[in-house]
C-alpha atoms as a PDB file:
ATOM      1  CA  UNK A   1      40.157 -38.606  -1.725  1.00  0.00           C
ATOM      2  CA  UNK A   2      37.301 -39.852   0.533  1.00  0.00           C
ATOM      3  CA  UNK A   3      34.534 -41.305  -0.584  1.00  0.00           C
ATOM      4  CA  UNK A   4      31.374 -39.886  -1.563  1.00  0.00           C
ATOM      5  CA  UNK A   5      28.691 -41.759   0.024  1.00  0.00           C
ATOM      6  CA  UNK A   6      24.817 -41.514  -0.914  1.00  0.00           C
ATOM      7  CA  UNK A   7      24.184 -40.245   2.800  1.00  0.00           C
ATOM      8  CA  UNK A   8      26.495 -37.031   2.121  1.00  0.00           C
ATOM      9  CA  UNK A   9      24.882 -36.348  -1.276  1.00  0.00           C
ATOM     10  CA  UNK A  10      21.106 -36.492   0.092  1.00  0.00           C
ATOM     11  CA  UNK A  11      22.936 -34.779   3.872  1.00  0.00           C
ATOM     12  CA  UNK A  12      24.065 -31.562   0.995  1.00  0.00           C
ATOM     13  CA  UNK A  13      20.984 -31.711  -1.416  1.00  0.00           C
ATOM     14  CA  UNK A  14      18.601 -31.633   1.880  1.00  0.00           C
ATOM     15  CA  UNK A  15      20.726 -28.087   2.665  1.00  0.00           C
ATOM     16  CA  UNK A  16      20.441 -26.500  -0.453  1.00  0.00           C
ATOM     17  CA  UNK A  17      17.510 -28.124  -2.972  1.00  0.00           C
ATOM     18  CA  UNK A  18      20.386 -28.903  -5.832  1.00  0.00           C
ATOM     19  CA  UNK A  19      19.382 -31.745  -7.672  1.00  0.00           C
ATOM     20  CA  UNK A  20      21.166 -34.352  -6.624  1.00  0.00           C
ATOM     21  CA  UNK A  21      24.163 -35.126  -9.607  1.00  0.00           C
ATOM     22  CA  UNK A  22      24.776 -31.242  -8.708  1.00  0.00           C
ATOM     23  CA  UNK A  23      25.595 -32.628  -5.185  1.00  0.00           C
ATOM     24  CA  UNK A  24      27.729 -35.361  -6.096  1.00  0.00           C
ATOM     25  CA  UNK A  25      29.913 -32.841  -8.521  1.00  0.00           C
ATOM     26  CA  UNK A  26      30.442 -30.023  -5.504  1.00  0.00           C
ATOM     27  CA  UNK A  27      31.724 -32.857  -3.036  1.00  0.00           C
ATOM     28  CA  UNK A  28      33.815 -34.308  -5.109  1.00  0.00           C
ATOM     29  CA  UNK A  29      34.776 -30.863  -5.955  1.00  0.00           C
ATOM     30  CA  UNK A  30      35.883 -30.244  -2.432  1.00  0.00           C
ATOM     31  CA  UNK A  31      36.961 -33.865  -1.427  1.00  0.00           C
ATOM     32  CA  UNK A  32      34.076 -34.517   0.384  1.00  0.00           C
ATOM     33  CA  UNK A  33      33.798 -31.249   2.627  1.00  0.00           C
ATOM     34  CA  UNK A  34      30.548 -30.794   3.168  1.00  0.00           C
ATOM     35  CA  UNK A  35      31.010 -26.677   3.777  1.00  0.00           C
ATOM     36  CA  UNK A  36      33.306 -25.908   0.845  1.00  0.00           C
ATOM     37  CA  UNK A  37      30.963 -28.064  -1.440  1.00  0.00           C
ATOM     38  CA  UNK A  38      27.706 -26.020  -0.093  1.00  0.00           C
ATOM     39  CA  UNK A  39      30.045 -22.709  -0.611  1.00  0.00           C
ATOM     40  CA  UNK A  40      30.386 -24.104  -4.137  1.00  0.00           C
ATOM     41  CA  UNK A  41      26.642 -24.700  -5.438  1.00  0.00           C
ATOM     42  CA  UNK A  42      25.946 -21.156  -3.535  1.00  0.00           C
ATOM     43  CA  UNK A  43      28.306 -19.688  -6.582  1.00  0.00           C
ATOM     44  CA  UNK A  44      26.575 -22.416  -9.191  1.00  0.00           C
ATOM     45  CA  UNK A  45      23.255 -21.660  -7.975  1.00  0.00           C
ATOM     46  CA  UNK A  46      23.998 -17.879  -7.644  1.00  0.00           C
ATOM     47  CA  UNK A  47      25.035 -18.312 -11.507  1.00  0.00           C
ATOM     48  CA  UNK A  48      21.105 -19.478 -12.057  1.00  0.00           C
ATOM     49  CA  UNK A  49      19.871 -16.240 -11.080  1.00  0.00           C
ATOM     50  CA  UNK A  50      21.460 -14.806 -14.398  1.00  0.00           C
ATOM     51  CA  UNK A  51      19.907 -17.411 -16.607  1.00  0.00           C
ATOM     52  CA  UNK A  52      16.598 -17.463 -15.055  1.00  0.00           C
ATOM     53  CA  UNK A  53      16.028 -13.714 -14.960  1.00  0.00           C
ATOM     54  CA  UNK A  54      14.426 -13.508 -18.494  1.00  0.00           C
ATOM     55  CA  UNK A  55      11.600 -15.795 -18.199  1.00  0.00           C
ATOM     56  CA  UNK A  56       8.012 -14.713 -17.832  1.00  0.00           C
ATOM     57  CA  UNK A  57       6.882 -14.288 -13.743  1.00  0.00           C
ATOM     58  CA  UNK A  58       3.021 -14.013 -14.019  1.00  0.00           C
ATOM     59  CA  UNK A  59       2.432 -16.499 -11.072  1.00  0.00           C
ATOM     60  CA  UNK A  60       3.411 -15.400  -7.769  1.00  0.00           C
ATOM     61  CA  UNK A  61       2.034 -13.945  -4.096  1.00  0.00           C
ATOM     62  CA  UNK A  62       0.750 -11.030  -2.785  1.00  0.00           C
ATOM     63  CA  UNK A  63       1.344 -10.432   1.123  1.00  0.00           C
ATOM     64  CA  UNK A  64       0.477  -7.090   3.536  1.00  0.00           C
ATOM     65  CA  UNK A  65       2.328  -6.316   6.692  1.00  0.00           C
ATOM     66  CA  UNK A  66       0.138  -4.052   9.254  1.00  0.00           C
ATOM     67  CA  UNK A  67       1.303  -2.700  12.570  1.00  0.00           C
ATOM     68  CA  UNK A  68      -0.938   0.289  14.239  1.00  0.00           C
ATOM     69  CA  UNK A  69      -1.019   2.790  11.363  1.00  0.00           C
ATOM     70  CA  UNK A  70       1.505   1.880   9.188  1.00  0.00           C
ATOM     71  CA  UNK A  71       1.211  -0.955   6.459  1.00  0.00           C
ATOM     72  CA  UNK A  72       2.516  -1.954   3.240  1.00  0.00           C
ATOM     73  CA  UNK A  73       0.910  -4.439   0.176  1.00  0.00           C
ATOM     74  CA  UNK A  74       3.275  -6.242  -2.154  1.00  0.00           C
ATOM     75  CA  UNK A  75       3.205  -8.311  -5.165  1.00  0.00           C
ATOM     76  CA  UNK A  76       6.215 -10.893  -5.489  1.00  0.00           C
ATOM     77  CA  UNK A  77       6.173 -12.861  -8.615  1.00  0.00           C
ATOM     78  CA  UNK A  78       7.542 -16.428  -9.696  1.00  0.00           C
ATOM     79  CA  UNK A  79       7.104 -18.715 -13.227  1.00  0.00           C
ATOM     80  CA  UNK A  80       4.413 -21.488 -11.506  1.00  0.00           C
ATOM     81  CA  UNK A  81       1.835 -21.270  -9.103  1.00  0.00           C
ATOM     82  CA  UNK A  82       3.794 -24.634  -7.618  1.00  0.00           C
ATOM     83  CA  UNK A  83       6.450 -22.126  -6.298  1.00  0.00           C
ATOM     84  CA  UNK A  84       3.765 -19.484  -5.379  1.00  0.00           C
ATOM     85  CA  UNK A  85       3.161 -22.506  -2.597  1.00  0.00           C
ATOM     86  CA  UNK A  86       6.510 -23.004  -1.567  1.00  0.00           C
ATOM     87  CA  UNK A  87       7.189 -22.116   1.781  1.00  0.00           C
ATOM     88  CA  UNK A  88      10.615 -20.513   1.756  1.00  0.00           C
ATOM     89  CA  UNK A  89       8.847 -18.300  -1.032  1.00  0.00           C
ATOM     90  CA  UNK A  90       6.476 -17.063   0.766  1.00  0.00           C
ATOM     91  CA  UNK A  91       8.319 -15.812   3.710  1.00  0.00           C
ATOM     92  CA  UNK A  92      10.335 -14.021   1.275  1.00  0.00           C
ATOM     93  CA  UNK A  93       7.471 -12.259   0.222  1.00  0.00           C
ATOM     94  CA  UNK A  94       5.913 -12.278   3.795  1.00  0.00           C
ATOM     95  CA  UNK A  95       9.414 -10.662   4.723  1.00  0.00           C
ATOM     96  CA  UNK A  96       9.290  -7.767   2.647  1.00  0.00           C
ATOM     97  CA  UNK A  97       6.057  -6.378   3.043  1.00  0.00           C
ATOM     98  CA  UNK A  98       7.082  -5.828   6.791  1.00  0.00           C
ATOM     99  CA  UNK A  99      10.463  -4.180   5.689  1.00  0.00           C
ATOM    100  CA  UNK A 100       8.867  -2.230   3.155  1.00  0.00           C
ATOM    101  CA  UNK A 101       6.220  -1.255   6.092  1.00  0.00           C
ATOM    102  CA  UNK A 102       9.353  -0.502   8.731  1.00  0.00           C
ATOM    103  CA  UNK A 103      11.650   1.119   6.022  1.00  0.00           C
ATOM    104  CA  UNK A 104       9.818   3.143   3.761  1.00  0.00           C
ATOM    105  CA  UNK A 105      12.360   2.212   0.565  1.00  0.00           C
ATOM    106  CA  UNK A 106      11.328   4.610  -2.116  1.00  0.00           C
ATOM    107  CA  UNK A 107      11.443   1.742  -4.682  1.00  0.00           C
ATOM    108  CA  UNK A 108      12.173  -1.585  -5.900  1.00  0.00           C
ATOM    109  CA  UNK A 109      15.392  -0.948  -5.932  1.00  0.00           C
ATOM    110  CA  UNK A 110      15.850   0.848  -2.434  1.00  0.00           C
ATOM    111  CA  UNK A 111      13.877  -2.727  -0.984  1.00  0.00           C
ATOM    112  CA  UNK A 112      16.397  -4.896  -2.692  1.00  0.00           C
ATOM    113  CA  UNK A 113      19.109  -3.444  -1.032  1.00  0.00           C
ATOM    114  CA  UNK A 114      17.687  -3.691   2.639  1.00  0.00           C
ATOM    115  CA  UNK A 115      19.063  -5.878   4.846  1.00  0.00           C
ATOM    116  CA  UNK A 116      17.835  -9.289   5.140  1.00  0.00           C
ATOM    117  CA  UNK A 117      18.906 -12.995   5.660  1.00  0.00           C
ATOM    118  CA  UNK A 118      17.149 -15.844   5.105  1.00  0.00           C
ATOM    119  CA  UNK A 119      17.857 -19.475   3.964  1.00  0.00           C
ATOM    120  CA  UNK A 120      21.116 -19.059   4.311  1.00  0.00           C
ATOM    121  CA  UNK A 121      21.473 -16.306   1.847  1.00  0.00           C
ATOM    122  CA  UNK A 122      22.080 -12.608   2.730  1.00  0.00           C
ATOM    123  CA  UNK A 123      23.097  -9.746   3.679  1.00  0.00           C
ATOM    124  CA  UNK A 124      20.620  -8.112   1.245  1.00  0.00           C
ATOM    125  CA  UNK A 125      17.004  -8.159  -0.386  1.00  0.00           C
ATOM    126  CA  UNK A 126      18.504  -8.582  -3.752  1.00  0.00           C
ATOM    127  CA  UNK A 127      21.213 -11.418  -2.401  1.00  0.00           C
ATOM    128  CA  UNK A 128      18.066 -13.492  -0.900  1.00  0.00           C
ATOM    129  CA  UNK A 129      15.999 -13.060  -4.269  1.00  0.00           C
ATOM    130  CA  UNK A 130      19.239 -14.280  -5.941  1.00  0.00           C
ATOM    131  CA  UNK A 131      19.756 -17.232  -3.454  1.00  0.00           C
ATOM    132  CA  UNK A 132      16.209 -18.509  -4.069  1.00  0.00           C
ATOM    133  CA  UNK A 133      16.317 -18.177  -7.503  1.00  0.00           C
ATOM    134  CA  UNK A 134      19.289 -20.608  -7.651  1.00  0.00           C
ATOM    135  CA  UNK A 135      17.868 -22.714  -4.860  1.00  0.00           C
ATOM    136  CA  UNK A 136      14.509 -23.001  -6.460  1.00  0.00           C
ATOM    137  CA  UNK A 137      14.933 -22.817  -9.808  1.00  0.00           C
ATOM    138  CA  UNK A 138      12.748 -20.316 -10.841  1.00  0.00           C
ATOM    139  CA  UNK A 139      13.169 -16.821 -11.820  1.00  0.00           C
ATOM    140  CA  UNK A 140      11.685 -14.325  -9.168  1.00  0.00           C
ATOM    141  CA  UNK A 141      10.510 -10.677  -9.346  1.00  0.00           C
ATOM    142  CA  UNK A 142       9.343  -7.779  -6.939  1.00  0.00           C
ATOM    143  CA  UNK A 143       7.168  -6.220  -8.953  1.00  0.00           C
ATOM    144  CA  UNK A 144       5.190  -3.869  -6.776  1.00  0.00           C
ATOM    145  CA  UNK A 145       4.528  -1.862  -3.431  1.00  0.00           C
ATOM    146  CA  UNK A 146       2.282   0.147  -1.400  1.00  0.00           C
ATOM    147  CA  UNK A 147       3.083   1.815   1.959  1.00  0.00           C
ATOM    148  CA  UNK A 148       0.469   3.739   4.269  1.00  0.00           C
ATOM    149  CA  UNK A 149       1.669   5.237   6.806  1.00  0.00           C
ATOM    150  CA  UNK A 150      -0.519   8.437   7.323  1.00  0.00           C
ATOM    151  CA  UNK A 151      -2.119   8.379  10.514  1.00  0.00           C
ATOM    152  CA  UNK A 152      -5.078   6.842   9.754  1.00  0.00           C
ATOM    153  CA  UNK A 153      -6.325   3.210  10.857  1.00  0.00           C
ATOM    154  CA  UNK A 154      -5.699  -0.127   8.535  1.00  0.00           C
ATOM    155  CA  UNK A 155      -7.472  -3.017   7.454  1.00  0.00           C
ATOM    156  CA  UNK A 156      -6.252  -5.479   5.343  1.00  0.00           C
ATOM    157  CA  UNK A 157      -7.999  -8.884   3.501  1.00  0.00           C
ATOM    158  CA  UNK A 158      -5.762 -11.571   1.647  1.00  0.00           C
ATOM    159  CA  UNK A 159      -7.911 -13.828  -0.249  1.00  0.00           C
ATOM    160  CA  UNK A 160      -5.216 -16.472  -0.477  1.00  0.00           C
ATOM    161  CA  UNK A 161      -2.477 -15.476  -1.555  1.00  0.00           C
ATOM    162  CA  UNK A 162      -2.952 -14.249  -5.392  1.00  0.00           C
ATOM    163  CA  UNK A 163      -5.499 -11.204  -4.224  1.00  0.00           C
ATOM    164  CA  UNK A 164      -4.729  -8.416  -1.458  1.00  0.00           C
ATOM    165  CA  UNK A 165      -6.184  -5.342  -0.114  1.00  0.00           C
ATOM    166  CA  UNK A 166      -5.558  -2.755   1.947  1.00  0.00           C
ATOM    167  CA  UNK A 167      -7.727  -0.067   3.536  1.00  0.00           C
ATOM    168  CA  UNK A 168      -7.012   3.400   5.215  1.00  0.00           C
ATOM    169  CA  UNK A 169     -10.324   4.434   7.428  1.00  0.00           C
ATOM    170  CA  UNK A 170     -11.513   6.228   9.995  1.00  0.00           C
ATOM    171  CA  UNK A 171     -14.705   4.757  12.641  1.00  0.00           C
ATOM    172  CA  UNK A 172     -15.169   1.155  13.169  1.00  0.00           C
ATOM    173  CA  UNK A 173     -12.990  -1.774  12.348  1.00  0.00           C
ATOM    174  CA  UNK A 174     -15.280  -4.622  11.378  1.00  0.00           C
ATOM    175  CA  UNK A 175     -16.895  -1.823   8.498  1.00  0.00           C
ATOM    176  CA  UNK A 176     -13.185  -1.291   7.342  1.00  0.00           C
ATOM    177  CA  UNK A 177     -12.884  -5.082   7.423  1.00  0.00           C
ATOM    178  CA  UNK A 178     -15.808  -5.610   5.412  1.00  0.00           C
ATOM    179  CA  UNK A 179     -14.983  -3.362   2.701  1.00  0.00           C
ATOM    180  CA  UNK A 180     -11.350  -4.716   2.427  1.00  0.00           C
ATOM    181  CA  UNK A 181     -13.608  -8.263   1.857  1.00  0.00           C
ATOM    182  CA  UNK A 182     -16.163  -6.269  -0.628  1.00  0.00           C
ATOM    183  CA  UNK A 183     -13.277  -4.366  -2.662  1.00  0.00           C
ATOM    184  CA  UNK A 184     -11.076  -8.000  -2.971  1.00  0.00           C
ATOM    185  CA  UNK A 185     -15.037  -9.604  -4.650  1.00  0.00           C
ATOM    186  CA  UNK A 186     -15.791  -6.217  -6.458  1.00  0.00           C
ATOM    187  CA  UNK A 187     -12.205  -5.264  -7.803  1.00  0.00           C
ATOM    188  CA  UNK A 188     -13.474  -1.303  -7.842  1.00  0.00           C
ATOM    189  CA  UNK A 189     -10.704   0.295 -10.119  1.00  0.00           C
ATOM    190  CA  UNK A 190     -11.707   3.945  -7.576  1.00  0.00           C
ATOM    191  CA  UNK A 191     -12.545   5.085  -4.293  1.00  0.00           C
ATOM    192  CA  UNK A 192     -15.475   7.110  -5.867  1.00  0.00           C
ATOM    193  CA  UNK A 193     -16.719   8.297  -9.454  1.00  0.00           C
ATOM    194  CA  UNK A 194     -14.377  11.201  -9.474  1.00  0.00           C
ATOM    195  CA  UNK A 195     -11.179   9.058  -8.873  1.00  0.00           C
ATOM    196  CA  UNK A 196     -11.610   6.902 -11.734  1.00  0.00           C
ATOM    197  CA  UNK A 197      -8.377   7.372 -13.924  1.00  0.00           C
ATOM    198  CA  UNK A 198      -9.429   9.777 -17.143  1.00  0.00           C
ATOM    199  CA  UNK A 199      -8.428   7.095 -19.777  1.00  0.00           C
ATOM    200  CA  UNK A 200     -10.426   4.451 -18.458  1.00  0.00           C
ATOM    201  CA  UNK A 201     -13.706   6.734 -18.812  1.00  0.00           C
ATOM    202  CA  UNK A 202     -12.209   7.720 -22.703  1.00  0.00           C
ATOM    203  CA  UNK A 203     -12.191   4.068 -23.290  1.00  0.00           C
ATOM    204  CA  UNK A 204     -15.461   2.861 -22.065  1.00  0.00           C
ATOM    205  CA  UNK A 205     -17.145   6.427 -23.949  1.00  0.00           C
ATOM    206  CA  UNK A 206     -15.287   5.444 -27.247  1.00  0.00           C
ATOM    207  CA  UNK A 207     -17.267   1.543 -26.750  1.00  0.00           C
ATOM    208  CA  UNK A 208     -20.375   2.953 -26.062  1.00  0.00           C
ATOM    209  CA  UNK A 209     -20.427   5.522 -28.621  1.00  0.00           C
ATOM    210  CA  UNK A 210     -19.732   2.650 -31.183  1.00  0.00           C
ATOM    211  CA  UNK A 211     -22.471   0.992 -29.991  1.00  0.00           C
ATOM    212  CA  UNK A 212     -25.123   3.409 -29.759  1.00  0.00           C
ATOM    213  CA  UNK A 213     -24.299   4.736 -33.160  1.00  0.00           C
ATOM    214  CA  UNK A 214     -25.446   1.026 -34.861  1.00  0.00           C
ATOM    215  CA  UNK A 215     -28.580   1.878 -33.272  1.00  0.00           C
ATOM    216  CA  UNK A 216     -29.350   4.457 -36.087  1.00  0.00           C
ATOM    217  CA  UNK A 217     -31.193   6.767 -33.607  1.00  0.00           C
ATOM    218  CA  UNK A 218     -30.658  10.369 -33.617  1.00  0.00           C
ATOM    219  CA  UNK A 219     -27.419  12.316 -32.294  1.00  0.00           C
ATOM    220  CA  UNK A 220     -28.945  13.649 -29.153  1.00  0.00           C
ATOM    221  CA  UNK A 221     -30.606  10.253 -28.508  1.00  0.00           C
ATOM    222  CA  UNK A 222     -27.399   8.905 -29.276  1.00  0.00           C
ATOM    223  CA  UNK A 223     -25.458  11.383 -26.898  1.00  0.00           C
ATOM    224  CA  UNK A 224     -27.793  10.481 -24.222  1.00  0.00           C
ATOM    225  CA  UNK A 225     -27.392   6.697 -24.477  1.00  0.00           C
ATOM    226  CA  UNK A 226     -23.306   7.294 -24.147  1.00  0.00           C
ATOM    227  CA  UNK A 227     -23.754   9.575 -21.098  1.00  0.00           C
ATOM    228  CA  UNK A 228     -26.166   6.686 -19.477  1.00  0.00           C
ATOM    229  CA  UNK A 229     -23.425   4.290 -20.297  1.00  0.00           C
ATOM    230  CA  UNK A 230     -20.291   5.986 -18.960  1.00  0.00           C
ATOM    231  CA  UNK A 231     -22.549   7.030 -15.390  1.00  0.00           C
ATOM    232  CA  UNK A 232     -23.571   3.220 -15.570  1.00  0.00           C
ATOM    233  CA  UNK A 233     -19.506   2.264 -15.580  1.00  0.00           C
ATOM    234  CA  UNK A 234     -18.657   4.646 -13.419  1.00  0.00           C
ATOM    235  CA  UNK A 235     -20.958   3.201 -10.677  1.00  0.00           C
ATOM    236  CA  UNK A 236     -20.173  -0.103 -11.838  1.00  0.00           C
ATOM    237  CA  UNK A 237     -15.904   0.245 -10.906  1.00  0.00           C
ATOM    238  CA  UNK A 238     -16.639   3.019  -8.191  1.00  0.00           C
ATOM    239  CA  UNK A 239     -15.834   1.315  -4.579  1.00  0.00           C
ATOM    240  CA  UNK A 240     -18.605   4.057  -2.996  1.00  0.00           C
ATOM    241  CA  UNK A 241     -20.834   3.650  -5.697  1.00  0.00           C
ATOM    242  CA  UNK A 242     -20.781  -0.258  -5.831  1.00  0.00           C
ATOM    243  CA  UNK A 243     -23.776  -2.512  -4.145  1.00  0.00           C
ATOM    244  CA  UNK A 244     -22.067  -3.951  -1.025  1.00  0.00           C
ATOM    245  CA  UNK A 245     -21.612  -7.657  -1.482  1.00  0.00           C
ATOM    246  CA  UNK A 246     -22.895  -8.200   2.335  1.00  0.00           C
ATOM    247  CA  UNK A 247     -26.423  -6.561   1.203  1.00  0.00           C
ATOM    248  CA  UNK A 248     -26.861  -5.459  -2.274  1.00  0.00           C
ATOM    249  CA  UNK A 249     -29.924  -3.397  -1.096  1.00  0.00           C
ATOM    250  CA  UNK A 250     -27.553  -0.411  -0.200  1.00  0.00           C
ATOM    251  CA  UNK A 251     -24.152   0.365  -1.368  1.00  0.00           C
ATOM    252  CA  UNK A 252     -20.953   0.713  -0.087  1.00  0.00           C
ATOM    253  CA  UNK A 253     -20.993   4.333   0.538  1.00  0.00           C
ATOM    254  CA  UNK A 254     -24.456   3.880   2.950  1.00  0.00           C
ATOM    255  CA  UNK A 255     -22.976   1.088   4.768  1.00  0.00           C
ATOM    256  CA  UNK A 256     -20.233   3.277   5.680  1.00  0.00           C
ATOM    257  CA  UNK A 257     -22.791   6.146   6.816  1.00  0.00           C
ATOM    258  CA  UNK A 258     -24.572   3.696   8.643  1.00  0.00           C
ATOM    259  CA  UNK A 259     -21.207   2.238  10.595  1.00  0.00           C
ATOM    260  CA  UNK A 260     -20.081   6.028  11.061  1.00  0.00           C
ATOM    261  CA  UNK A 261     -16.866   4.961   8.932  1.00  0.00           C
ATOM    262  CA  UNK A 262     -14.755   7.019   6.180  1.00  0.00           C
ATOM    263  CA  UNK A 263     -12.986   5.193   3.941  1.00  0.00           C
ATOM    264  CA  UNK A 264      -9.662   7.321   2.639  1.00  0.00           C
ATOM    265  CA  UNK A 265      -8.319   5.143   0.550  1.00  0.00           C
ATOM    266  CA  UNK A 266      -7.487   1.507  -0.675  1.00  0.00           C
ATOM    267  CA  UNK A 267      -4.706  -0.258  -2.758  1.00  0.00           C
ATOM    268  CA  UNK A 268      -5.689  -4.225  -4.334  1.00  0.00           C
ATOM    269  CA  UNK A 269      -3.366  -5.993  -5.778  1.00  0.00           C
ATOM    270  CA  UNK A 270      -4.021  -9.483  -8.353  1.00  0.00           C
ATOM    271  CA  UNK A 271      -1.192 -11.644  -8.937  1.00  0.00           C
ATOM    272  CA  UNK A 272      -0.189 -11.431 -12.702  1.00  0.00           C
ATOM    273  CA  UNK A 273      -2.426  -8.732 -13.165  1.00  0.00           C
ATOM    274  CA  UNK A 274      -1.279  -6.999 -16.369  1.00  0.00           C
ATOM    275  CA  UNK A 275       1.311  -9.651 -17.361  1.00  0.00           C
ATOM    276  CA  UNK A 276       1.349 -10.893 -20.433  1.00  0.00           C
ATOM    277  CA  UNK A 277       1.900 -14.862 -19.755  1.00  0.00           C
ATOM    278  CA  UNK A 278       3.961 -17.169 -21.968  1.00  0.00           C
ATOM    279  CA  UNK A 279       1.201 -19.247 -23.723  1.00  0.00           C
ATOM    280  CA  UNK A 280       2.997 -22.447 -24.735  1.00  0.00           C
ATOM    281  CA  UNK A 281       2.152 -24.671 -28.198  1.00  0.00           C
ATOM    282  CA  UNK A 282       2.944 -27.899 -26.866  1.00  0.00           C
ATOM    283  CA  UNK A 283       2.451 -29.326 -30.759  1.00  0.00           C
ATOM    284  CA  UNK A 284       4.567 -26.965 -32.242  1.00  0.00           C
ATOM    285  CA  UNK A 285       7.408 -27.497 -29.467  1.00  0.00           C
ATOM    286  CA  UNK A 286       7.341 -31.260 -30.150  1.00  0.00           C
ATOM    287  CA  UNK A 287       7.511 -30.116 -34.027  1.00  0.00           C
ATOM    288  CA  UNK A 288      10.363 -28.274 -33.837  1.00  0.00           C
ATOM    289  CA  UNK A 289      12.256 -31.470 -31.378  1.00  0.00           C
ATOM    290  CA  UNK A 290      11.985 -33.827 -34.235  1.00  0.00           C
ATOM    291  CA  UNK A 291      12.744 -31.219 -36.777  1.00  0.00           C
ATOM    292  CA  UNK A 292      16.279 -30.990 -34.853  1.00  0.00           C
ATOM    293  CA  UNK A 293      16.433 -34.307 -34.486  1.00  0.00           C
ATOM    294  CA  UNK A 294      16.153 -35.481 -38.220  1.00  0.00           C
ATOM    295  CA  UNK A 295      18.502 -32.321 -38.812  1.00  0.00           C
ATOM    296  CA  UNK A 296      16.300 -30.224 -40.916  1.00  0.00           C
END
């Protein structure tokens, strides 16, 4: 059996980001053939995919593929904001906002099973998520998509890459610009008053009527100081309704007026938004180490 030399093991581990006693165990594996033992940590690191697939992903990018009218936002999520930075990550992510803008796949699942090859891994979506996974050690999950593709014009901000907006308009593109900018500060939860979801308004009337009833006034002053609250909120998380960051003399909807511009619609997207993250007890972990260790 040949040798295995340092230069193959760091020549294999440079291919395929195995850590490096991984390496040494494919080649000798193979007898030092450097394409059987890369075809070997593919299955091993294929195998990761499995084990990794339970952890939390609250970390992650968001990315937005535009081309004339059509457009798509996504949300790709990892374990650490270290791998939100890695580059063979992000054009994953990057990757899939254009397929999802070409393709119009009705759902996470229709997206995974797109073509695509990257890194080496392939023919699928789901094959390249799976190859990463193994390659970088970290569990990864689509979690979310938006595709426009309605005739109207597009505008899109990324703020980074945790926060991304898109914007469907009509009139002038540095207004639609703007807005995308306003609505990634602002995080408006509606286009106007009348689009804001029915449960959010329920909530925020059940908090103020709490607290205007520990006022002790009467009912009607009390009803009144619940209605001021819920109009207040609902200009508050209103996009139209909001000041615009650029001039908080006017809002959003007379900057639009002024710029001849109709906004139809817009999608943002916060990484980890909504995900519960893994809070780790560092004291307690160490705890339960030297519990195991003393056997108890």
């Amino acid at each position: 059996m040949p040798a295995i030399t340092a230069s193959m093991v760091a020549e294999l581990r440079a291919k395929t980001d195995a850590p490096m006693m991984e390496c040494k165990k494919a080649l000798t594996e193979a007898d030092g053939d450097m394409a059987r033992a890369e075809e070997i940590l593919r299955v091993k690191l294929g195998n990761k995919a499995g084990k990794a697939a339970s952890r939390v992903t609250a970390e992650g990018v968001v990315a937005a593929y535009v081309e004339g009218s059509t457009g798509a936002i996504i949300e790709v999520n990892c374990e650490t904001d270290f791998v939100s930075k890695n580059d063979a990550f992000q054009a994953f992510v990057k990757s899939l906002a254009e397929l999802v803008a070409k393709n119009d796949p009705a759902d996470v699942a229709a997206l995974s099973a797109l073509p695509l090859s990257q890194d080496g891994f392939g023919p699928t979506v789901e094959d390249v998520r799976k190859g990463l996974i193994g390659k970088i050690g970290e569990n990864m999950t689509i979690r979310r998509f938006k595709r426009y593709a309605g005739g109207g014009k597009l505008a899109y901000y990324l703020h980074g890459t945790r926060i991304g907006v898109v914007v469907e308009y009509d009139g002038d593109d540095v207004a639609a610009k703007d807005v995308a900018m306003h609505v990634a500060a602002m995080k408006p939860v509606a286009l106007s008053a009348a689009d804001v979801p029915a449960e959010l308004i329920e909530k925020e009337r059940s908090i103020a009527q709490q607290k205007a009833a520990e006022s002790g006034k009467p009912a009607d002053i009390v009803a009144k100081m619940v209605e001021g609250s819920v109009q207040k909120y609902l200009k508050e998380v209103s996009l139209l309704n909001q000041a615009f960051v650029k001039n908080d003399k006017q809002s959003v909807e007379q900057m639009l007026k002024a710029a001849n511009t109709t906004v139809k619609g817009f999608t943002l997207y916060v990484v980890g938004e909504g995900i519960e993250k893994k809070q780790d007890d560092f004291a307690a972990e160490v705890a339960a180490q030297v519990a195991a260790a003393k056997g108890q």
